[in-house]
Each structure stands twice: as structure tokens, then as C-alpha cells.
N, C-alpha and C. Protein backbone atom coordinates (compact mmCIF):
# COMPACT_ATOMS: atom_id res chain seq x y z
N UNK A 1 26.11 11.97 62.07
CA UNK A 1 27.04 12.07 60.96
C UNK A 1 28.29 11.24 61.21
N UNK A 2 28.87 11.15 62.60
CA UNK A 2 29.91 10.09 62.83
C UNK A 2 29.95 9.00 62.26
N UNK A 3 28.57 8.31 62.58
CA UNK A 3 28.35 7.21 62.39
C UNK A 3 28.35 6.65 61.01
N UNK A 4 27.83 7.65 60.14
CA UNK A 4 27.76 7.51 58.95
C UNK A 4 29.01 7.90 58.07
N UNK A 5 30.13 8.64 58.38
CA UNK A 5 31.02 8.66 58.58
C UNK A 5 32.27 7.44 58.19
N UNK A 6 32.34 6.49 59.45
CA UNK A 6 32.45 5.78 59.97
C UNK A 6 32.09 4.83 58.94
N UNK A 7 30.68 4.15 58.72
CA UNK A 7 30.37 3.34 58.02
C UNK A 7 30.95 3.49 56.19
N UNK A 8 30.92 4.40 56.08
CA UNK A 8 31.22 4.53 54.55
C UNK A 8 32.58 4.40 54.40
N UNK A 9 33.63 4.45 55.15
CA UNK A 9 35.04 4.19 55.14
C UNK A 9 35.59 3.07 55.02
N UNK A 10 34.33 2.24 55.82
CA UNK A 10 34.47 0.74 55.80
C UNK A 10 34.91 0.39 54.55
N UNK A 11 35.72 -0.50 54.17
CA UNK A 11 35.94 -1.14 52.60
C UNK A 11 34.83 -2.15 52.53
N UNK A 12 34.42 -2.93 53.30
CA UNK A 12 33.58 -4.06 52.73
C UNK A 12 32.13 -3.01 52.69
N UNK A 13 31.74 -2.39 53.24
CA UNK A 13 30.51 -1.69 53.39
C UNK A 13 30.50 -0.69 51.85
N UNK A 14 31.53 -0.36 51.63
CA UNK A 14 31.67 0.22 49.96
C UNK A 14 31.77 -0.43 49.44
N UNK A 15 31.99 -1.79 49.31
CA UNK A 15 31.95 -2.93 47.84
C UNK A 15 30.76 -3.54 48.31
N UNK A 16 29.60 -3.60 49.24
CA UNK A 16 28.54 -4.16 49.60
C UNK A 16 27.91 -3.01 48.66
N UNK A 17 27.91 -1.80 49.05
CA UNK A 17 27.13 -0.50 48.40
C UNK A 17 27.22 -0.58 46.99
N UNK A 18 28.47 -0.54 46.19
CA UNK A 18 28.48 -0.92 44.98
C UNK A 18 27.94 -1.97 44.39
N UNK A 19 27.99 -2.81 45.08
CA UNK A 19 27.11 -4.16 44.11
C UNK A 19 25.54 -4.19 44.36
N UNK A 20 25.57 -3.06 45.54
CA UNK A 20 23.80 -3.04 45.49
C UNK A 20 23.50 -2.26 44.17
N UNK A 21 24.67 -0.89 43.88
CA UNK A 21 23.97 -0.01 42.68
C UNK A 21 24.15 -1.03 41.40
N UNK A 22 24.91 -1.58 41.51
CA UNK A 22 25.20 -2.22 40.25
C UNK A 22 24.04 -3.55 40.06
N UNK A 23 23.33 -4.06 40.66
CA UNK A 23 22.06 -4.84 40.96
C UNK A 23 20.91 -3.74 40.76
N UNK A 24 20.73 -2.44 41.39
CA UNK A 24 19.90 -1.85 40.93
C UNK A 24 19.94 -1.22 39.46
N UNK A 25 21.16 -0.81 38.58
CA UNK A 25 22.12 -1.03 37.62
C UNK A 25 21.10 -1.71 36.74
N UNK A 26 21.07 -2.99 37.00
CA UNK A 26 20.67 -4.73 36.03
C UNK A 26 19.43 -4.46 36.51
N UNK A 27 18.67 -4.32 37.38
CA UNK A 27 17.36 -4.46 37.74
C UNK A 27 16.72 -3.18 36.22
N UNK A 28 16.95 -2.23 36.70
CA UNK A 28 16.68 -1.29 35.65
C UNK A 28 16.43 -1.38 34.43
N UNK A 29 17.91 -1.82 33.76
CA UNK A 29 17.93 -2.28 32.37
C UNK A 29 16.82 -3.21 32.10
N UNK A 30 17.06 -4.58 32.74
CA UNK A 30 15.55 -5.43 32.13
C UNK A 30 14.25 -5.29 32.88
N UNK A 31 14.34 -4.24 33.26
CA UNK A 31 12.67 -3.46 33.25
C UNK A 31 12.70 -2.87 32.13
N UNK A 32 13.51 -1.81 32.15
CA UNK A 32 13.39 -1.50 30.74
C UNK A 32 13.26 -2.19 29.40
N UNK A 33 13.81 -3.24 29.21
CA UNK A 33 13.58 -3.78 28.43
C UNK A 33 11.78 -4.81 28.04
N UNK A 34 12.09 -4.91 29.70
CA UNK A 34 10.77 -6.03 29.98
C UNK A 34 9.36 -4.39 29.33
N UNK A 35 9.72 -3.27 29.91
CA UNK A 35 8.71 -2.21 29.32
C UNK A 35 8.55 -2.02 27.76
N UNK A 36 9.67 -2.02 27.27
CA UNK A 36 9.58 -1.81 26.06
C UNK A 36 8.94 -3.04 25.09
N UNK A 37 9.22 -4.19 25.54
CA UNK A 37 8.44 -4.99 24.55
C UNK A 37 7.04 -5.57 25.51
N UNK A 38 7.24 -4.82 26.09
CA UNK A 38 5.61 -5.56 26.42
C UNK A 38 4.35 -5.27 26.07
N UNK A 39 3.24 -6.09 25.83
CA UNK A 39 2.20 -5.48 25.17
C UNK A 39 1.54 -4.43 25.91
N UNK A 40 1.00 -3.92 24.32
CA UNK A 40 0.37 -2.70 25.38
C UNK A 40 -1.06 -2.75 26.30
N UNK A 41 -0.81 -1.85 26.97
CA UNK A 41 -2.31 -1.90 28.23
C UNK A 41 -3.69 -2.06 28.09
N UNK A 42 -4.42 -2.39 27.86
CA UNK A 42 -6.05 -2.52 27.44
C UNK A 42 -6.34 -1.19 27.95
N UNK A 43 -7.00 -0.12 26.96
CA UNK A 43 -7.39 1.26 27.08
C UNK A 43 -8.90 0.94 27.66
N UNK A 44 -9.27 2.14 28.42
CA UNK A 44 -10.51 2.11 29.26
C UNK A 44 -11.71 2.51 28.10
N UNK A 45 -12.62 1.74 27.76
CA UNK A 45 -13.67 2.30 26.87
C UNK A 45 -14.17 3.52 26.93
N UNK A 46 -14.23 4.11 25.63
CA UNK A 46 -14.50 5.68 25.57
C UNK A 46 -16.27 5.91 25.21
N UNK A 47 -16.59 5.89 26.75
CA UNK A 47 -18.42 5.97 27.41
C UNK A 47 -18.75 7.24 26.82
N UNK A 48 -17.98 8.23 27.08
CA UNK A 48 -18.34 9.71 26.94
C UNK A 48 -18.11 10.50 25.85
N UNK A 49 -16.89 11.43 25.51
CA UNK A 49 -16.49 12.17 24.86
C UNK A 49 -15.55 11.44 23.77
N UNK A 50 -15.47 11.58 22.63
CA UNK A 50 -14.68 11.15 21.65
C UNK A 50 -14.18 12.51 21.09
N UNK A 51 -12.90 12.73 21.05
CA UNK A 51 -12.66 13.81 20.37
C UNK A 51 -12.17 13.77 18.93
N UNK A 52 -12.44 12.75 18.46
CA UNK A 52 -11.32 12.31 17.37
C UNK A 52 -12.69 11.73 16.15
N UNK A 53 -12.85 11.58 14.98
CA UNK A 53 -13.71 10.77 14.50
C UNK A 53 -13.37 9.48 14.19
N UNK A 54 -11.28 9.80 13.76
CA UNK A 54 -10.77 8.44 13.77
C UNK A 54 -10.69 7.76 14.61
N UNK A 55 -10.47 8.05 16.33
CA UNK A 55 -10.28 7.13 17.27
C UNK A 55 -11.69 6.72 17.59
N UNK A 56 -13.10 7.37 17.39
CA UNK A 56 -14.31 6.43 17.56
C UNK A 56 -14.84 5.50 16.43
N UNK A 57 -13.99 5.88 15.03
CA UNK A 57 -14.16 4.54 14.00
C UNK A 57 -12.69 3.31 14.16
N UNK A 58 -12.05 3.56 14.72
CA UNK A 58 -11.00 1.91 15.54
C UNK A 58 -11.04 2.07 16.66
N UNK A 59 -11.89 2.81 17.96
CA UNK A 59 -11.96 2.64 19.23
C UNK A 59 -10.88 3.00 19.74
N UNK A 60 -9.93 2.72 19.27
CA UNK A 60 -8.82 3.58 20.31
C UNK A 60 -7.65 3.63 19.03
N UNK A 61 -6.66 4.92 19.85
CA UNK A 61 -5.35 4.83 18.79
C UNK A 61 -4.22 4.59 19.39
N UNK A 62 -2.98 4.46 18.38
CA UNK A 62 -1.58 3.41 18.49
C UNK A 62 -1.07 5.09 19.17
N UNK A 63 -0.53 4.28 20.55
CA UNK A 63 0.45 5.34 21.08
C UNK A 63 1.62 5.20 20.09
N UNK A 64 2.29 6.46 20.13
CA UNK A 64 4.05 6.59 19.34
C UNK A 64 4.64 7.51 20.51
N UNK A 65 5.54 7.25 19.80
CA UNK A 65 6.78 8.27 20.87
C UNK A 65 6.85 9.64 19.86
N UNK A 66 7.29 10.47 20.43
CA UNK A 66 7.51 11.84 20.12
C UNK A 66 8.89 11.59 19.03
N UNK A 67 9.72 11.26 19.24
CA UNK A 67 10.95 10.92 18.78
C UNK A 67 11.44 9.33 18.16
N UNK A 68 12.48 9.52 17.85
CA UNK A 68 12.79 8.24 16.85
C UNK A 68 13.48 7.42 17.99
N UNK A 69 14.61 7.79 18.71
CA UNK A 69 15.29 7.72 19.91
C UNK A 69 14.56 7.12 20.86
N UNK A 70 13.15 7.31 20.80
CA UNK A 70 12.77 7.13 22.24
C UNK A 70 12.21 5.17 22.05
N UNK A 71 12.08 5.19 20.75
CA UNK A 71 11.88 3.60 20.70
C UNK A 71 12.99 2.70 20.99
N UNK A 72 14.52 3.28 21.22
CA UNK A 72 15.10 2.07 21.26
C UNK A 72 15.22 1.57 23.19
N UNK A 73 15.05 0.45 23.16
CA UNK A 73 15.42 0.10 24.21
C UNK A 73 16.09 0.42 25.54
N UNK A 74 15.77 0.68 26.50
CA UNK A 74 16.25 1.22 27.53
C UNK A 74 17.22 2.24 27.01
N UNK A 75 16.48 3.10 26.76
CA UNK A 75 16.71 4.77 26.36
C UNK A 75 16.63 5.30 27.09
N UNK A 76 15.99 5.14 28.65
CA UNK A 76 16.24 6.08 29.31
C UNK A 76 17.09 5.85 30.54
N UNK A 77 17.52 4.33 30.58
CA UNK A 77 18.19 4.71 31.24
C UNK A 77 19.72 4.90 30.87
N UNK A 78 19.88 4.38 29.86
CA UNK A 78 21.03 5.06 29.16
C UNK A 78 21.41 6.51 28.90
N UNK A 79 20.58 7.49 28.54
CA UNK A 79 20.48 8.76 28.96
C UNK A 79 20.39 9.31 30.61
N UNK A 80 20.19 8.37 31.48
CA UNK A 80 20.12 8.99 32.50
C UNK A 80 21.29 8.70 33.00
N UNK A 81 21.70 7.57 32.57
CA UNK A 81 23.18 7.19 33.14
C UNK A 81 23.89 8.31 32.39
N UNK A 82 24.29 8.59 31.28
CA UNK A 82 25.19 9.54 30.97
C UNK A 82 25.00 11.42 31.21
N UNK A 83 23.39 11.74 31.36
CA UNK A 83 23.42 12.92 32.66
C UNK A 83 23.91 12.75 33.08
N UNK A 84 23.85 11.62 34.62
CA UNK A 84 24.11 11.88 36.27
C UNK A 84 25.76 11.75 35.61
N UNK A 85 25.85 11.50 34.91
CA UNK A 85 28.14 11.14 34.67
C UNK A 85 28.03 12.47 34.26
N UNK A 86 27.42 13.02 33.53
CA UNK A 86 28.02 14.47 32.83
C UNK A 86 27.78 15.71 34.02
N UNK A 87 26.80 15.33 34.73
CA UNK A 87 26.21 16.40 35.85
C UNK A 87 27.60 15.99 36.44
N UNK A 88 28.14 14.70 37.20
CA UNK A 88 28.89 14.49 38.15
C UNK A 88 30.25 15.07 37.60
N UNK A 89 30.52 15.01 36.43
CA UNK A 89 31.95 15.20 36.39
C UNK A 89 31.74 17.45 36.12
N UNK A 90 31.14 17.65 35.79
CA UNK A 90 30.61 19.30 35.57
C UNK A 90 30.99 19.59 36.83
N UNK A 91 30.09 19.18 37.93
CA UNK A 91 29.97 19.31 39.36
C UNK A 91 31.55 19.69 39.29
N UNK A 92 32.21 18.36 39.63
CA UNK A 92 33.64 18.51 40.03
C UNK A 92 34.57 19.60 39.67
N UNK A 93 33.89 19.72 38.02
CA UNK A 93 35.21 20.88 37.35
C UNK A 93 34.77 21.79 38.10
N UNK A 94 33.30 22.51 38.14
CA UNK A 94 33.37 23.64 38.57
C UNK A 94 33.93 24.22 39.75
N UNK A 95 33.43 23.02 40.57
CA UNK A 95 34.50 23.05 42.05
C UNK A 95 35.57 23.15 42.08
N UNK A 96 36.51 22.70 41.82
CA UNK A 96 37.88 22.91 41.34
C UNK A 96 38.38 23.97 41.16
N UNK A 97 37.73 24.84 39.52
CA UNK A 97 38.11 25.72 39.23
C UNK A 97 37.62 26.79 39.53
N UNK A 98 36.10 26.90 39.72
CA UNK A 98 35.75 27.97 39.90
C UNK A 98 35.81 28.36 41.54
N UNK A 99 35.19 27.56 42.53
CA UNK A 99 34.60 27.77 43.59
C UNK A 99 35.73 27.24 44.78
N UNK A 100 36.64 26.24 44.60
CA UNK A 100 38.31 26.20 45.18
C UNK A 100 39.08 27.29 45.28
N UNK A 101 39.58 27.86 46.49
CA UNK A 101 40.57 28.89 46.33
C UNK A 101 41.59 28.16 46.60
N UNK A 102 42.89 29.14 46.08
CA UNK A 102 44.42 28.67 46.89
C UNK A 102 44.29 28.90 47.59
N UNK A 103 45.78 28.03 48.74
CA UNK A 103 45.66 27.86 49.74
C UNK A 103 46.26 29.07 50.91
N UNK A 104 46.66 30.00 50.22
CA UNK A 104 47.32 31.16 50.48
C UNK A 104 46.42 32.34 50.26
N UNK A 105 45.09 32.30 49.83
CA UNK A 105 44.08 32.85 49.08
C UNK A 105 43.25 33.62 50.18
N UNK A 106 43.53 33.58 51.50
CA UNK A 106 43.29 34.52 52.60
C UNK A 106 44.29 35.04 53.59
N UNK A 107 45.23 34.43 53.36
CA UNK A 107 46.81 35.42 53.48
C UNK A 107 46.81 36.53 53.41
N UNK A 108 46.47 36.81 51.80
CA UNK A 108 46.48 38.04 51.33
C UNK A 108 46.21 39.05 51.92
């Protein structure tokens, strides 16, 4: 734990760390993007069971999303970015207020 410690205090080793998240950041986004418009996957031929009468008269059917939301473009990681911010800043309040005592708070 020293060590690690130690390393994270460093200033250049925290602006090295940040520009890695912020590269993983950009990496993300145009995956996401590169996912969203890319064509879709060649479905495995249906040898066996058809459960559908429509999907064995066009061979296969058009995936959709559950939601309207979920088509736009790196949707998720835009939602995930604003969790981990809403989890992170929650985190903090609760600490603070709830789970922080004063500092006189075993005096008593």
C-alpha cells in the first residue's frame, strides 16, 4: 500500500492516469459509435426449430431495441458516464452527512 501510496501522489503519474481514462474515454465513444452503425451480424441458419411462422417465411427477423433511447448513439456510455457521476457524488454526500462524525463526537 506504501508504494501505491506513493505513486498516486506523484503529479506526473496523475496527469499520465488521467489521459489514459480520458483515451479510454474516446476509445469507448467510437466503439460505440463504430457499434451502432455497423451492419448487422449474419444470423446462424435456423436447421431446427422455428418458432415463429413469420421468421421461417423471411428467414430471420429485424432486431429492435426495447426503447426509443436505446437507438441513439453511444447511449450507453453516456448513461454510464452520468451513473458512475451520480453514484460518485451520492457516495460523497452520504459520507459527509450521514456516516462523518464531529470531531468532538467521542468526547462526549
Amino acid at each position: 500500500m506504501w508504494f501505491l501510496e506513493r505513486w498516486l501522489e506523484n503529479p506526473k503519474t496523475v496527469k499520465k492516469l488521467v489521459y489514459v481514462l480520458y483515451a479510454s474515454l474516446i476509445i469507448s465513444c467510437l466503439l460505440g459509435f463504430a457499434i451502432q452503425f455497423a451492419p448487422p451480424a449474419e444470423h446462424a441458419e435456423h436447421t431446427e426449430h422455428v418458432e415463429h411462422a413469420e421468421d421461417a417465411a423471411h428467414g430471420e427477423h429485424a432486431e429492435h431495441a426495447s426503447f426509443a433511447f436505446e437507438q441513439i448513439p453511444i447511449f450507453g456510455a453516456i448513461f454510464g458516464f452520468i451513473v458512475c457521476a451520480l453514484l460518485g457524488l451520492g457516495s460523497k454526500a452520504y459520507g459527509h452527512n450521514v456516516v462523518m462524525k464531529k470531531e468532538d463526537y467521542y468526547d462526549k
